[in-house]
N, C-alpha and C. Protein backbone atom coordinates (compact mmCIF):
# COMPACT_ATOMS: atom_id res chain seq x y z
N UNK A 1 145.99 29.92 178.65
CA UNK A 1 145.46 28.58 178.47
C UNK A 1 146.28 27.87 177.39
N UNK A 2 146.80 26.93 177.75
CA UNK A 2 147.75 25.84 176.81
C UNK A 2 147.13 24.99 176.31
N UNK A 3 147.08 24.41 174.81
CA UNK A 3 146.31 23.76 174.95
C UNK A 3 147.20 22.53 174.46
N UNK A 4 148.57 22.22 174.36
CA UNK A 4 149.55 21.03 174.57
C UNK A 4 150.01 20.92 173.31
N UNK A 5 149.06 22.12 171.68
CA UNK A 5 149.48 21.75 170.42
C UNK A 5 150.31 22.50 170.25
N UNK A 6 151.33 22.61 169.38
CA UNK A 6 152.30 23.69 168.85
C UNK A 6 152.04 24.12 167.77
N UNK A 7 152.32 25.12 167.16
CA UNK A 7 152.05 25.80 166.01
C UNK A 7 152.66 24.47 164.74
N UNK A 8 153.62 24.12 164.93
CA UNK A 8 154.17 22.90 163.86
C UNK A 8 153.15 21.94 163.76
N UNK A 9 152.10 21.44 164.72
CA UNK A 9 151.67 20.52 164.78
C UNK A 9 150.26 20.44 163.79
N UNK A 10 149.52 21.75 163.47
CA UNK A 10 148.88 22.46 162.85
C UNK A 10 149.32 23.01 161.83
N UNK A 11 150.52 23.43 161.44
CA UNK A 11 150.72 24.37 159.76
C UNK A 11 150.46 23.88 158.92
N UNK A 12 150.36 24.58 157.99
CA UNK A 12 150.49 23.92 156.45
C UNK A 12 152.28 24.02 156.32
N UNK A 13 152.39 22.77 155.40
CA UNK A 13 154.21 22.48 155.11
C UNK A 13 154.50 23.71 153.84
N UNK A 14 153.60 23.14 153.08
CA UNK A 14 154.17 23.91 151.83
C UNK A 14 152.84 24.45 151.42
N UNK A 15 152.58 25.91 151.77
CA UNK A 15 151.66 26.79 151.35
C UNK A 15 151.69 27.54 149.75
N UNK A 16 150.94 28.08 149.41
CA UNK A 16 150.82 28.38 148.00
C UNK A 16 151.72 29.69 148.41
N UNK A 17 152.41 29.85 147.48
CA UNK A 17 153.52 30.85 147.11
C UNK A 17 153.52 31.66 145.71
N UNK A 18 153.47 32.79 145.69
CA UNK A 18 154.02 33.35 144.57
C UNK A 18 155.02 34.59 144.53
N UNK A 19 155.66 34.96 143.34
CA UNK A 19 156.67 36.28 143.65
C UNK A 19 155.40 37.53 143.21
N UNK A 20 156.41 38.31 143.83
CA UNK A 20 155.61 39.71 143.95
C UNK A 20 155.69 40.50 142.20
N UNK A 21 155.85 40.16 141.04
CA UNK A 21 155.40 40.37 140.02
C UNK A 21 154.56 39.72 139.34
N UNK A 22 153.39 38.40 140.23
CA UNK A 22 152.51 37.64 139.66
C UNK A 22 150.98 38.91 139.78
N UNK A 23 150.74 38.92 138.79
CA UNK A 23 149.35 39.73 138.21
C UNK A 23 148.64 39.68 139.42
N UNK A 24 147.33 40.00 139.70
CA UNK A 24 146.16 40.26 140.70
C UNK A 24 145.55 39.46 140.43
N UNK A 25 145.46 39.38 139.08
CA UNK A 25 144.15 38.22 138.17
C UNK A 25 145.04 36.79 138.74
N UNK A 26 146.02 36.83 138.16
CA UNK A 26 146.93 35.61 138.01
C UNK A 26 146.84 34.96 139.46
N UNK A 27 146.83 35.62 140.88
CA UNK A 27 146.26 35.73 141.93
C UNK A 27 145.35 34.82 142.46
N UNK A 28 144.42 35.72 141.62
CA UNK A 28 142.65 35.38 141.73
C UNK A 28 142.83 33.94 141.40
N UNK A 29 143.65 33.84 140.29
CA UNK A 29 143.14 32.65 139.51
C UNK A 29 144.25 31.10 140.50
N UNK A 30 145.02 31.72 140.82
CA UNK A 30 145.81 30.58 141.84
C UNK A 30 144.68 30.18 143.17
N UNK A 31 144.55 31.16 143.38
CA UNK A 31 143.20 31.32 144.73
C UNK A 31 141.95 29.94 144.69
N UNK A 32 141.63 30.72 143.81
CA UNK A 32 140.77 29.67 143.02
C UNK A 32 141.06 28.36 142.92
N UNK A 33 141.43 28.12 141.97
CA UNK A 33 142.52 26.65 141.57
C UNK A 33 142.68 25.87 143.22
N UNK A 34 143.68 26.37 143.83
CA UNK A 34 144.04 25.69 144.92
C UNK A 34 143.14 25.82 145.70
N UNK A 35 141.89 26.76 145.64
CA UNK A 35 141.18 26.89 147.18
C UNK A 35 141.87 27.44 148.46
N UNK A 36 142.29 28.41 148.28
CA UNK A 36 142.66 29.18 149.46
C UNK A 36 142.75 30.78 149.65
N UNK A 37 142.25 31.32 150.63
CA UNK A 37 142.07 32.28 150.61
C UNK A 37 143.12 33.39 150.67
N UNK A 38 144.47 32.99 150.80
CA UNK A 38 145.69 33.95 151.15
C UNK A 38 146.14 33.19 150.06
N UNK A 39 147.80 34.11 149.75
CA UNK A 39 148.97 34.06 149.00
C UNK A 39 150.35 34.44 149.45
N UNK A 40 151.28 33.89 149.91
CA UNK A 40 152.24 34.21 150.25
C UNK A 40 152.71 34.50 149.51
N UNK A 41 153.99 36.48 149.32
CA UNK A 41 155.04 36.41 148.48
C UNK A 41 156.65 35.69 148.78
N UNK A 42 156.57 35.04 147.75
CA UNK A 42 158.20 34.81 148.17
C UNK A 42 159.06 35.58 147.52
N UNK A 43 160.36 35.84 147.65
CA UNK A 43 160.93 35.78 147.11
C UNK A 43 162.91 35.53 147.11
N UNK A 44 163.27 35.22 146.18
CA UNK A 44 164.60 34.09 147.02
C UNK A 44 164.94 33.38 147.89
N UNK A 45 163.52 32.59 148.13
CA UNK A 45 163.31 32.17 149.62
C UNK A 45 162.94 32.77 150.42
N UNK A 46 162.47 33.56 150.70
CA UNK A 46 162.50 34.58 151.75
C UNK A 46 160.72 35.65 151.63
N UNK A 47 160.05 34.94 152.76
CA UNK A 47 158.43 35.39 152.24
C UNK A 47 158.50 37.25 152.89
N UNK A 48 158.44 37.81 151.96
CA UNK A 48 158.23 39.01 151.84
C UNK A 48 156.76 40.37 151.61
N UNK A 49 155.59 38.75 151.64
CA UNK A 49 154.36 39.33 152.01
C UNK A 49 153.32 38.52 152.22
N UNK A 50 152.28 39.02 152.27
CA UNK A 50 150.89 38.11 151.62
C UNK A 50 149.78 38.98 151.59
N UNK A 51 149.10 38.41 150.25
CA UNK A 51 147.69 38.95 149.84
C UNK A 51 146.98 37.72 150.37
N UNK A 52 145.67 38.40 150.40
CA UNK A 52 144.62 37.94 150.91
C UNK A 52 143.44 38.27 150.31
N UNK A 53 142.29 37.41 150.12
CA UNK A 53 140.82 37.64 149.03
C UNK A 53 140.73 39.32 149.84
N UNK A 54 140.50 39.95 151.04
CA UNK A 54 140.22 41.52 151.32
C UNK A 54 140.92 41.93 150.86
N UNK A 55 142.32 41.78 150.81
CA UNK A 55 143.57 42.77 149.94
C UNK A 55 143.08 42.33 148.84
N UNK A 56 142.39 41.72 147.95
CA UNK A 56 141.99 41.48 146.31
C UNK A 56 140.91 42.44 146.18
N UNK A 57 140.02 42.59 147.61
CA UNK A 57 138.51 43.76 147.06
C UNK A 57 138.71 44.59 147.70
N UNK A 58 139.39 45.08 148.99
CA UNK A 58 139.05 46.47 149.33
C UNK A 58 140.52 47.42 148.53
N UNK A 59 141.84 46.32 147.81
CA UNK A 59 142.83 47.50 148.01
C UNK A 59 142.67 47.55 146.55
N UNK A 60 142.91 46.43 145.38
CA UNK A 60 142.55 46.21 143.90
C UNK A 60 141.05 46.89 143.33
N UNK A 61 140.46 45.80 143.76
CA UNK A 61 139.02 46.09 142.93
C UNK A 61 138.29 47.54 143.63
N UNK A 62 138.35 48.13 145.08
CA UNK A 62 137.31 49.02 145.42
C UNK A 62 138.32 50.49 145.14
N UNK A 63 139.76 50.09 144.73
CA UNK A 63 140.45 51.10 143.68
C UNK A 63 140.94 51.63 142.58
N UNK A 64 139.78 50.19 141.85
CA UNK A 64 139.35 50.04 140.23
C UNK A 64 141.33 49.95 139.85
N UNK A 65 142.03 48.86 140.29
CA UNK A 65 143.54 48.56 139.74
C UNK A 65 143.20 47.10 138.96
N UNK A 66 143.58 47.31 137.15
CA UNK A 66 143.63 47.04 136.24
C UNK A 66 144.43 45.46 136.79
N UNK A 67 143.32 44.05 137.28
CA UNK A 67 144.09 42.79 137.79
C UNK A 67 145.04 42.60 136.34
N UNK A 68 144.72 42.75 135.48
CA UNK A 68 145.59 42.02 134.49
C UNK A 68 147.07 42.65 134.37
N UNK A 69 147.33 43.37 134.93
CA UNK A 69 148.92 44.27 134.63
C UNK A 69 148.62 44.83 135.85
N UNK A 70 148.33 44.85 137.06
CA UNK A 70 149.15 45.14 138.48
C UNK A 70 150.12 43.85 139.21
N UNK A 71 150.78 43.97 139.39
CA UNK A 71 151.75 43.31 140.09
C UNK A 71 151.14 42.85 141.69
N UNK A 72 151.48 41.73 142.09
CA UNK A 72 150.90 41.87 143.97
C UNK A 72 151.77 42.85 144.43
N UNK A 73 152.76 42.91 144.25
CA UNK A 73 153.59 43.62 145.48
C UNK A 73 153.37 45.19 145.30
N UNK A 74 151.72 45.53 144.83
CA UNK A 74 151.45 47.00 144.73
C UNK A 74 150.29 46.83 145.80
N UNK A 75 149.89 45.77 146.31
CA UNK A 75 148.37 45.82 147.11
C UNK A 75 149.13 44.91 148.13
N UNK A 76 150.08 43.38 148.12
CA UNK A 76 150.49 42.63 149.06
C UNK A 76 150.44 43.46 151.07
N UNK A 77 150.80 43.04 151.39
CA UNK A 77 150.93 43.64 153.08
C UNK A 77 152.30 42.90 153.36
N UNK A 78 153.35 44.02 154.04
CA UNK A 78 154.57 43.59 153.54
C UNK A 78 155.10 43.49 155.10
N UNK A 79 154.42 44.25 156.00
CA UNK A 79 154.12 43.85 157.38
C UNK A 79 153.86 42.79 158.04
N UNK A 80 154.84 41.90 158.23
CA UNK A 80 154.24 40.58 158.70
C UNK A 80 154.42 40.37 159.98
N UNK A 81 153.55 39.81 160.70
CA UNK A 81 153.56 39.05 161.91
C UNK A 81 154.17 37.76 161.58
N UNK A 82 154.93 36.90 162.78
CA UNK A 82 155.46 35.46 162.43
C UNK A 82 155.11 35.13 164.00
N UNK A 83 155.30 33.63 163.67
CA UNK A 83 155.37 33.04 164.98
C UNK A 83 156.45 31.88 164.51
N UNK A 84 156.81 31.31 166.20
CA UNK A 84 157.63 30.11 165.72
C UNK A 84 156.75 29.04 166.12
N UNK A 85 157.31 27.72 165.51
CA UNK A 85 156.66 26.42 164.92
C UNK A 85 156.59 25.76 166.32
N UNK A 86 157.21 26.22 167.29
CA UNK A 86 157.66 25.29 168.89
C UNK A 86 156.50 25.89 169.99
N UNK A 87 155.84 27.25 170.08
CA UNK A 87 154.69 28.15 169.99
C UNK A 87 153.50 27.32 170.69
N UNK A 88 152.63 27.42 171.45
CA UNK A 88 151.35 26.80 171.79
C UNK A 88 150.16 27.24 170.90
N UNK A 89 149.63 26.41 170.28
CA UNK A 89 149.08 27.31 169.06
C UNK A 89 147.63 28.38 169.89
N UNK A 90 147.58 28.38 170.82
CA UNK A 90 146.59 29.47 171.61
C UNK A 90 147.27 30.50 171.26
N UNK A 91 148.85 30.74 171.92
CA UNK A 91 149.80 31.82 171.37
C UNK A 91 149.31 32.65 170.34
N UNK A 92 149.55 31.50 168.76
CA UNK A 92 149.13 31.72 167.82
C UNK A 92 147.62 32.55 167.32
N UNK A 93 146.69 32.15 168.19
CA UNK A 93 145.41 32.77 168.33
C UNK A 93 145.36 34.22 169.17
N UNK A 94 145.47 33.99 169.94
CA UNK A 94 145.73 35.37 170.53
C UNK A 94 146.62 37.05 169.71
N UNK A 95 147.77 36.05 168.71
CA UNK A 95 148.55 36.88 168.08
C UNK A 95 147.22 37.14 166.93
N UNK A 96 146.87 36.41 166.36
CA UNK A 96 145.60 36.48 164.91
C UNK A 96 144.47 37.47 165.80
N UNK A 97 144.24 37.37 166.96
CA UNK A 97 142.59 38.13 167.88
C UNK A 97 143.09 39.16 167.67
N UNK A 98 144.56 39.50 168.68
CA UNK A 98 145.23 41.17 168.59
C UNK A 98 144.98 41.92 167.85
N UNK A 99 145.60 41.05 166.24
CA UNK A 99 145.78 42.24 165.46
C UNK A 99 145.04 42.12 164.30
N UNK A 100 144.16 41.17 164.56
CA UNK A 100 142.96 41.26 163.46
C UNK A 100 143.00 40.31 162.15
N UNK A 101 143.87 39.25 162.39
CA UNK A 101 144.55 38.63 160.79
C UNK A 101 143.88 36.92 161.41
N UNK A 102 143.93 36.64 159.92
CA UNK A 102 143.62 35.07 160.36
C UNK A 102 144.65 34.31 159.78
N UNK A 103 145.85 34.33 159.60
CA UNK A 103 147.16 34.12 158.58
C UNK A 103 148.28 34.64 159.60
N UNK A 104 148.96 33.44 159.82
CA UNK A 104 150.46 33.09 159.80
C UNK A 104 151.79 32.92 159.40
N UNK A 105 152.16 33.62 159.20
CA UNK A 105 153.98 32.84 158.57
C UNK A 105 154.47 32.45 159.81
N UNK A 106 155.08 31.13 159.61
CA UNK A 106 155.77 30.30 160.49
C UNK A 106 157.34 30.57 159.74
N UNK A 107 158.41 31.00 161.40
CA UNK A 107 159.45 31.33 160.89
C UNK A 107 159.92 30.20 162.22
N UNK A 108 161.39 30.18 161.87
CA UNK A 108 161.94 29.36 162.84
C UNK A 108 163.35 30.07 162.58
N UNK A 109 163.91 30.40 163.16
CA UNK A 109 165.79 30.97 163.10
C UNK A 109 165.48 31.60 162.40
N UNK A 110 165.18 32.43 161.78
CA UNK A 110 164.91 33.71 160.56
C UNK A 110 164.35 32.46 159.58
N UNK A 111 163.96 31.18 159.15
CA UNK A 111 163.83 31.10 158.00
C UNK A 111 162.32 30.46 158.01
N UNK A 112 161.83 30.19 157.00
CA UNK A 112 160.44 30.37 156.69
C UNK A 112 160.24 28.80 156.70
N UNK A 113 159.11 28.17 157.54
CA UNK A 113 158.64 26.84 157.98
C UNK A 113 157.51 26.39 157.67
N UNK A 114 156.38 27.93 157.54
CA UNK A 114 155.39 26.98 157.26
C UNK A 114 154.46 27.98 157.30
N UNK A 115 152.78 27.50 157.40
CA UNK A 115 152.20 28.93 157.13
C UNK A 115 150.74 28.25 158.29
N UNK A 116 150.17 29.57 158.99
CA UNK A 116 149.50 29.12 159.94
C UNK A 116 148.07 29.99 159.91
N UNK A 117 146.79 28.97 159.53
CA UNK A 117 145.30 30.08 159.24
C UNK A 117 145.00 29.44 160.65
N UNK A 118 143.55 30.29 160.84
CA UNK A 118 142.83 30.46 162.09
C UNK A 118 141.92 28.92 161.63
N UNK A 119 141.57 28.72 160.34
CA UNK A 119 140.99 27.21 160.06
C UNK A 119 141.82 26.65 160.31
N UNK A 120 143.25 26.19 160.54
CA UNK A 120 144.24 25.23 160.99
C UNK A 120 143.80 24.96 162.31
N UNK A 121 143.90 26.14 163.29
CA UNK A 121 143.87 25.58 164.50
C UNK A 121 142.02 25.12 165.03
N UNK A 122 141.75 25.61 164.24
CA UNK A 122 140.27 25.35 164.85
C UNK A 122 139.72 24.11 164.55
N UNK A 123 140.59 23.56 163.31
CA UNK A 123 140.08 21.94 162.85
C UNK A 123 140.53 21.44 164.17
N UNK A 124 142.17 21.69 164.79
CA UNK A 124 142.46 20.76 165.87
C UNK A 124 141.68 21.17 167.33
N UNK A 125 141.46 22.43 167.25
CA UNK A 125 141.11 23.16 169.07
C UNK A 125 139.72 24.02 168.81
N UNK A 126 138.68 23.34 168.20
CA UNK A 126 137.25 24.25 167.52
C UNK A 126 137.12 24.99 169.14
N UNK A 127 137.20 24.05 170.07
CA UNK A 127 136.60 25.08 171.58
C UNK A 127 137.50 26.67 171.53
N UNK A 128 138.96 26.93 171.00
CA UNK A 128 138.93 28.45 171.01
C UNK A 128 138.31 29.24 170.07
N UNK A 129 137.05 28.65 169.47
CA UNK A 129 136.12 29.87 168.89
C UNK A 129 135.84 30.79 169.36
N UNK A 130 135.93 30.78 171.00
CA UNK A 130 134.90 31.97 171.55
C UNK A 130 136.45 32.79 172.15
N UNK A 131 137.70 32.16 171.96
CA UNK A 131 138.43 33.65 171.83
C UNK A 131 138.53 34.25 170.89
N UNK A 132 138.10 33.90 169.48
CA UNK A 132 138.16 34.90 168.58
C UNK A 132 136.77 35.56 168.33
N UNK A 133 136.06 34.58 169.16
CA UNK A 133 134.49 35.43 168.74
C UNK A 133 134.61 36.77 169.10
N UNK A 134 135.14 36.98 171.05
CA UNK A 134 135.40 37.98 171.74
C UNK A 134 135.49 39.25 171.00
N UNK A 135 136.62 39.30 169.73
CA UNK A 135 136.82 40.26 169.11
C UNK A 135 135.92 40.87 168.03
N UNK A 136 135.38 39.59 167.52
CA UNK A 136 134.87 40.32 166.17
C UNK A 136 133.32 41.38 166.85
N UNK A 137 133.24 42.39 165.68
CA UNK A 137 132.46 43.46 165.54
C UNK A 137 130.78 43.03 165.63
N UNK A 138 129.82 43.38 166.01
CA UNK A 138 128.78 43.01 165.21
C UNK A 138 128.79 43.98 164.20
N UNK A 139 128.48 44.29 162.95
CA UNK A 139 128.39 45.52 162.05
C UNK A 139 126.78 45.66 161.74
N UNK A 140 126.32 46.42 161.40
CA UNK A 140 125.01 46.55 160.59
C UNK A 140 124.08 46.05 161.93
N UNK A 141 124.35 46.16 162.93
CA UNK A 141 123.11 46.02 164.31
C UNK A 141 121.67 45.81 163.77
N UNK A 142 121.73 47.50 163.25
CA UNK A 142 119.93 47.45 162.97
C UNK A 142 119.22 46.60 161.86
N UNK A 143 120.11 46.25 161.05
CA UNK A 143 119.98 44.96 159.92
C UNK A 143 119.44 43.66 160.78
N UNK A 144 120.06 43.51 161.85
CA UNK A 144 119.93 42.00 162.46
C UNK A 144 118.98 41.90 163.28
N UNK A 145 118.16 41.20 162.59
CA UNK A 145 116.98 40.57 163.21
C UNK A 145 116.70 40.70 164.98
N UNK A 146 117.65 39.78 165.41
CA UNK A 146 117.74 39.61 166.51
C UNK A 146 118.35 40.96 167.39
N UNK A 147 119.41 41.82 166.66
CA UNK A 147 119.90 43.41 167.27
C UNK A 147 119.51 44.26 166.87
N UNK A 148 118.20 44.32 166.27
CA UNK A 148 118.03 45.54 165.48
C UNK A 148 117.21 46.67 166.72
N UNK A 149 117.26 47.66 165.45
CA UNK A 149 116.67 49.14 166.59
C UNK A 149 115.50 49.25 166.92
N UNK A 150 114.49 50.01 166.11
CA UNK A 150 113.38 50.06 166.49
C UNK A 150 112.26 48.72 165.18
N UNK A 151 113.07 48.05 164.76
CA UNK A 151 112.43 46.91 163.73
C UNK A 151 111.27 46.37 164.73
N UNK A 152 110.25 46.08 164.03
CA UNK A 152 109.09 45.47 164.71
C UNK A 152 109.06 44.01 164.17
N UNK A 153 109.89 43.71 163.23
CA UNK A 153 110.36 42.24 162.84
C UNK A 153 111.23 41.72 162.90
N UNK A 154 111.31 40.52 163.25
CA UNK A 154 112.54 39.42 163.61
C UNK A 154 112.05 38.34 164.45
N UNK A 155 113.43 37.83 165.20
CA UNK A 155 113.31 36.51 165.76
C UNK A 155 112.55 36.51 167.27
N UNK A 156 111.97 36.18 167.93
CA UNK A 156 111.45 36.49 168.98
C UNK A 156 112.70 35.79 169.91
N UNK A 157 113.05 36.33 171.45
CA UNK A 157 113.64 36.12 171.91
C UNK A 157 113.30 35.10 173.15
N UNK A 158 112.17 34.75 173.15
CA UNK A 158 111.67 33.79 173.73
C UNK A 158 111.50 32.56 173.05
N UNK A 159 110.47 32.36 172.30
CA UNK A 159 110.28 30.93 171.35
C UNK A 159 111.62 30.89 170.65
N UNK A 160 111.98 31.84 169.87
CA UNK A 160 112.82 31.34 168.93
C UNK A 160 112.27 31.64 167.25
N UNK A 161 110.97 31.60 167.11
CA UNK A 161 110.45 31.85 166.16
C UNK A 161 110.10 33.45 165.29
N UNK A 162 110.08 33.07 164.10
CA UNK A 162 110.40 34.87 163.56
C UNK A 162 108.64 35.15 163.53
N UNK A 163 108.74 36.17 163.73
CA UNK A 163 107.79 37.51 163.51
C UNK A 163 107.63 38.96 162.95
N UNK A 164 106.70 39.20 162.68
CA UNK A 164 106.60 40.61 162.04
C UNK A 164 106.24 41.16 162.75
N UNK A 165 105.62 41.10 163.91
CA UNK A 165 105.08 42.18 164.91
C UNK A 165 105.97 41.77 166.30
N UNK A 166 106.74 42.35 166.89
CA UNK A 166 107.35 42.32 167.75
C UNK A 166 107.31 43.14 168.37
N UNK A 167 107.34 42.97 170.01
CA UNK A 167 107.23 44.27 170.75
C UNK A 167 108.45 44.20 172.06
N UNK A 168 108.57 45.31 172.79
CA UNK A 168 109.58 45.08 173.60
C UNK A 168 108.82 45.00 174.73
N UNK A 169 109.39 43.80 175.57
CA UNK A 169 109.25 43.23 176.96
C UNK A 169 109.69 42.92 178.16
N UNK A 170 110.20 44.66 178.72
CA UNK A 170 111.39 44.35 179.84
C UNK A 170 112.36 43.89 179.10
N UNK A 171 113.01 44.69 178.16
CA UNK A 171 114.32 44.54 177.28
C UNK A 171 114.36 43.50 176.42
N UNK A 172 113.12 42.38 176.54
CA UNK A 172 113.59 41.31 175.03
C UNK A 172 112.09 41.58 174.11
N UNK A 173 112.62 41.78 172.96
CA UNK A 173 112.06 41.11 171.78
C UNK A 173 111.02 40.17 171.63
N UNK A 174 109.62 40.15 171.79
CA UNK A 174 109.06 38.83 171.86
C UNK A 174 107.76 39.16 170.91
N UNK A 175 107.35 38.08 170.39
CA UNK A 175 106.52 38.20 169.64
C UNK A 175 104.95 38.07 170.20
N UNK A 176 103.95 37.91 169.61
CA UNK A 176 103.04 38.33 170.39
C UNK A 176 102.16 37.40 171.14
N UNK A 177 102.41 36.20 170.65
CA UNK A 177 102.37 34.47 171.41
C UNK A 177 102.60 34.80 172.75
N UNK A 178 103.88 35.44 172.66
CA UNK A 178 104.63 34.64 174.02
C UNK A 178 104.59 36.40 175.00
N UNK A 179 104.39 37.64 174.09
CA UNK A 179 104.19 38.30 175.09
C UNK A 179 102.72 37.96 176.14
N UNK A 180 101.91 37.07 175.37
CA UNK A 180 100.41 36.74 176.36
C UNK A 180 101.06 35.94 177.14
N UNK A 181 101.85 34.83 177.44
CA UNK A 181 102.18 34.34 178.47
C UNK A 181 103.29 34.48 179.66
N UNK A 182 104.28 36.41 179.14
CA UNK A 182 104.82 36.46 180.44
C UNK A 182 104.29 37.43 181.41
């Protein structure tokens, strides 16, 4: 499915950049500041990674690494996917569903053009939500109201309305209103 935009038409021009000896904190604190959730490394021109707020908590903080004196390029992801800027940005989506990333480097002839999030294309094309929905996980099932296991509370699957006593009804969820009327 084409949807007529190109990846250029959507990037960011000039994305936040830093070299791979800027602190974790120092990081955090660019993150912040600018409002964005990734960091590209550069270096001599030439983008050589990117961190991301999960690379800040599952690889830094949930391995207790000291933000004030680690370097990025000890947690960065040096593995990059690229796309080019000429690209249908569905392309682009499909490459982010695959392999699980919501972040782009835009390359063009080997050199670095621009930078491409899954919020870029969705401000212009919101209808491919439901190819990336496709992928994601539900996690924690029995937590959710509406998927949980044997919970006798949640949303009823008829009205819509929450309950504490819920029972099962030919496979849905219904509360006890609406099990009297099927």
């Amino acid at each position: 499915m084409k949807t007529g935009y190109k990846v250029g038409d959507a990037m960011t021009i000039h994305p936040v950049t830093v070299n791979e000896d800027t602190t974790l904190k120092e990081c955090a604190e660019i993150m912040a500041e600018k409002h964005v959730g990734s960091l590209l490394i550069e270096e001599k021109g030439r983008v050589v990674g990117i961190v991301t707020e999960q690379d800040l908590v599952r690889k830094a903080i949930a391995n207790l690494l000291d933000p004030a004196s680690t370097p990025v390029k000890k947690i960065m992801e040096k593995e990059l996917l690229t796309i080019s800027p000429d690209k249908d940005i569905y392309d682009a989506l499909k490459i982010m569903r695959d392999y699980n990333i919501r972040h782009l480097p835009v390359v063009d002839k080997g050199r670095f053009v621009g930078f491409l999030t899954i919020k870029d294309i969705l401000k212009i094309q919101p209808q491919l939500f439901d190819l990336i929905v496709e992928k994601f996980e539900l996690r924690e099932e029995a937590r959710k109201p509406v998927f949980g296991g044997e919970d006798t509370e949640g949303v009823c699957e008829v009205c819509g309305n929450y309950s504490d006593n819920l029972e099962d009804v030919d496979g849905q969820k219904v509360c006890p209103q609406c099990k009297d009327t099927l």
